[in-house]
Protein backbone atom coordinates (compact mmCIF):
# COMPACT_ATOMS: atom_id res chain seq x y z
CA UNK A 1 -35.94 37.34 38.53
CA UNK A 2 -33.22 37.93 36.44
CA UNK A 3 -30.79 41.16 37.11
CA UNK A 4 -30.64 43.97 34.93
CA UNK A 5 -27.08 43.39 33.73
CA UNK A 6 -28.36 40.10 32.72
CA UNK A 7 -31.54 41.37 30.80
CA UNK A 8 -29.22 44.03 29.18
CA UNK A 9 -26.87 40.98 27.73
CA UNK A 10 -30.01 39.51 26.44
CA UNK A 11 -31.52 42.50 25.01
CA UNK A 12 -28.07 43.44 23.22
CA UNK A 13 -28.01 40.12 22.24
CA UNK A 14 -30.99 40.16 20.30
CA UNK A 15 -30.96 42.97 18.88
CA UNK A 16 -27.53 42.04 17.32
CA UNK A 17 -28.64 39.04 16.03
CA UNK A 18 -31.86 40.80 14.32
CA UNK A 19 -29.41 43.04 12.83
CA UNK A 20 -27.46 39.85 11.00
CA UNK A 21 -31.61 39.14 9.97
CA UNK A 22 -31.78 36.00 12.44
CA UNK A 23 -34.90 35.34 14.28
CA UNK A 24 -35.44 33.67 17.46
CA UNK A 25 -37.42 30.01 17.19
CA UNK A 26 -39.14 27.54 19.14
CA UNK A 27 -40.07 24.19 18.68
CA UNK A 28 -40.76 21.69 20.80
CA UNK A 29 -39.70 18.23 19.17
CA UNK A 30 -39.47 14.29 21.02
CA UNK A 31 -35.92 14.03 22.54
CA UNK A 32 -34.89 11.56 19.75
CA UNK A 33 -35.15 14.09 17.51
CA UNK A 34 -33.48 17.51 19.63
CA UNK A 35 -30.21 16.66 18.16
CA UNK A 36 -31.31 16.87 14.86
CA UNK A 37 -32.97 19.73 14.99
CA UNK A 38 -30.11 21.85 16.34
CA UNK A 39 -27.52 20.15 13.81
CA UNK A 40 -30.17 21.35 10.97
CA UNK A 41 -30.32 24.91 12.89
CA UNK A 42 -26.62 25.56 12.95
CA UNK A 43 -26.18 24.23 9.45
CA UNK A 44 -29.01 26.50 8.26
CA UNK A 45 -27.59 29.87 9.98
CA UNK A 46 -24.21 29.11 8.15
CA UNK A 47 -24.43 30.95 4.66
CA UNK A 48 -22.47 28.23 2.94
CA UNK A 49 -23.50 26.07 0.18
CA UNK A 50 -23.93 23.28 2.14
CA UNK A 51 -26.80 25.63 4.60
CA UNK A 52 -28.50 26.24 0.80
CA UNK A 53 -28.39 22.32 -0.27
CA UNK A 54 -30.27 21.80 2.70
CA UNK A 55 -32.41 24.33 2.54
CA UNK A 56 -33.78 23.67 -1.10
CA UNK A 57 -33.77 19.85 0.23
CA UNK A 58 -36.02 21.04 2.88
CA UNK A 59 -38.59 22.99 0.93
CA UNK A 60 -38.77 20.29 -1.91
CA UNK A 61 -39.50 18.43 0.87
CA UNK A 62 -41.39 20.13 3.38
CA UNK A 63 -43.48 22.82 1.79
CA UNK A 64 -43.94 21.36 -1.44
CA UNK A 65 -43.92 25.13 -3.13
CA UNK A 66 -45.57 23.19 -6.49
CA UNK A 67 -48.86 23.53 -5.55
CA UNK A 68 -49.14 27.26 -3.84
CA UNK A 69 -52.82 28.77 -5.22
CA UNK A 70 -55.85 27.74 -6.50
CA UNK A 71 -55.12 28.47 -10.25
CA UNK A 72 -51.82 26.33 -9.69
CA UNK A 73 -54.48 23.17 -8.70
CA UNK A 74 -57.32 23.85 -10.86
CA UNK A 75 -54.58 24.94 -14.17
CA UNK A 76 -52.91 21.15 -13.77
CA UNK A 77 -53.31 18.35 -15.96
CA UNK A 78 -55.83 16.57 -13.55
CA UNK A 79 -58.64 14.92 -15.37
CA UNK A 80 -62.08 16.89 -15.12
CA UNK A 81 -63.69 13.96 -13.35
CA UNK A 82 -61.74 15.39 -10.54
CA UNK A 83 -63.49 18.21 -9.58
CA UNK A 84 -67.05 16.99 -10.25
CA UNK A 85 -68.89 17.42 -7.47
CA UNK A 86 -66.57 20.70 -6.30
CA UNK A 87 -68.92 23.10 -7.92
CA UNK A 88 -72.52 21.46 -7.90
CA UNK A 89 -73.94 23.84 -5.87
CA UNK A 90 -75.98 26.63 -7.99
CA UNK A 91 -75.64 30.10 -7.60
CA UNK A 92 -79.19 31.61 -6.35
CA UNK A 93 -78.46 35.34 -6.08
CA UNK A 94 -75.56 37.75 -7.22
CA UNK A 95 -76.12 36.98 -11.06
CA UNK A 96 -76.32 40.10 -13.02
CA UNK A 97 -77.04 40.96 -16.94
CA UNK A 98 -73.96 41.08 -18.88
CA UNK A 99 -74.18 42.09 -22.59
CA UNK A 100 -72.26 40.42 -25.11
C-alpha cells in the first residue's frame, strides 16, 4: 500500500504531464528490445526535428497510412481480376424500383 503523500506525487504527476498532452503507455516488449523502445520514447516526447524524422519514419513504416478505407483499395490501379470472386454472392432481398 502506497502512502497518501506518495499517491498525491503520482496523481500531480499525471495530471501535469496530461496538461503538456502526454499520455501514459505500456508495452510489454522481449528484453533485447526494452532499450530500444525507451530510446524511441524519449526521442519521440522531445519536440525537435529529429522526434518528427522519426516519427514520419515510423508511420511510413508502421501504419502504412496509404491504404486507410475501402475506396482507397477498391479506387487503386489493381487489375479487376483482383476482386473476382469478392462480390459473387447475389443480393436476394433489399432491391427496390428505382426510376431512371
Amino acid at each position: 500500500m502506497t502512502s497518501k503523500s506518495q499517491r498525491k506525487a503520482t496523481r500531480t504527476h499525471r495530471r501535469r504531464a496530461a496538461a503538456r498532452g502526454f499520455v501514459r503507455v505500456e508495452v510489454q516488449a522481449s528484453k533485447q528490445d526494452a532499450g530500444l523502445i525507451r530510446a524511441l520514447a524519449e526521442t519521440l516526447r522531445g519536440g525537435d526535428e529529429k522526434a518528427e524524422a522519426l516519427r514520419s519514419t515510423l508511420v511510413k513504416s508502421v501504419m502504412n497510412p496509404e491504404m486507410r478505407t475501402a475506396f482507397d483499395i477498391f479506387g487503386s490501379e489493381l487489375p479487376d481480376e483482383v476482386f473476382t470472386d469478392v462480390f459473387d454472392q447475389p443480393r436476394l432481398r433489399g432491391w427496390r424500383r428505382v426510376d431512371l
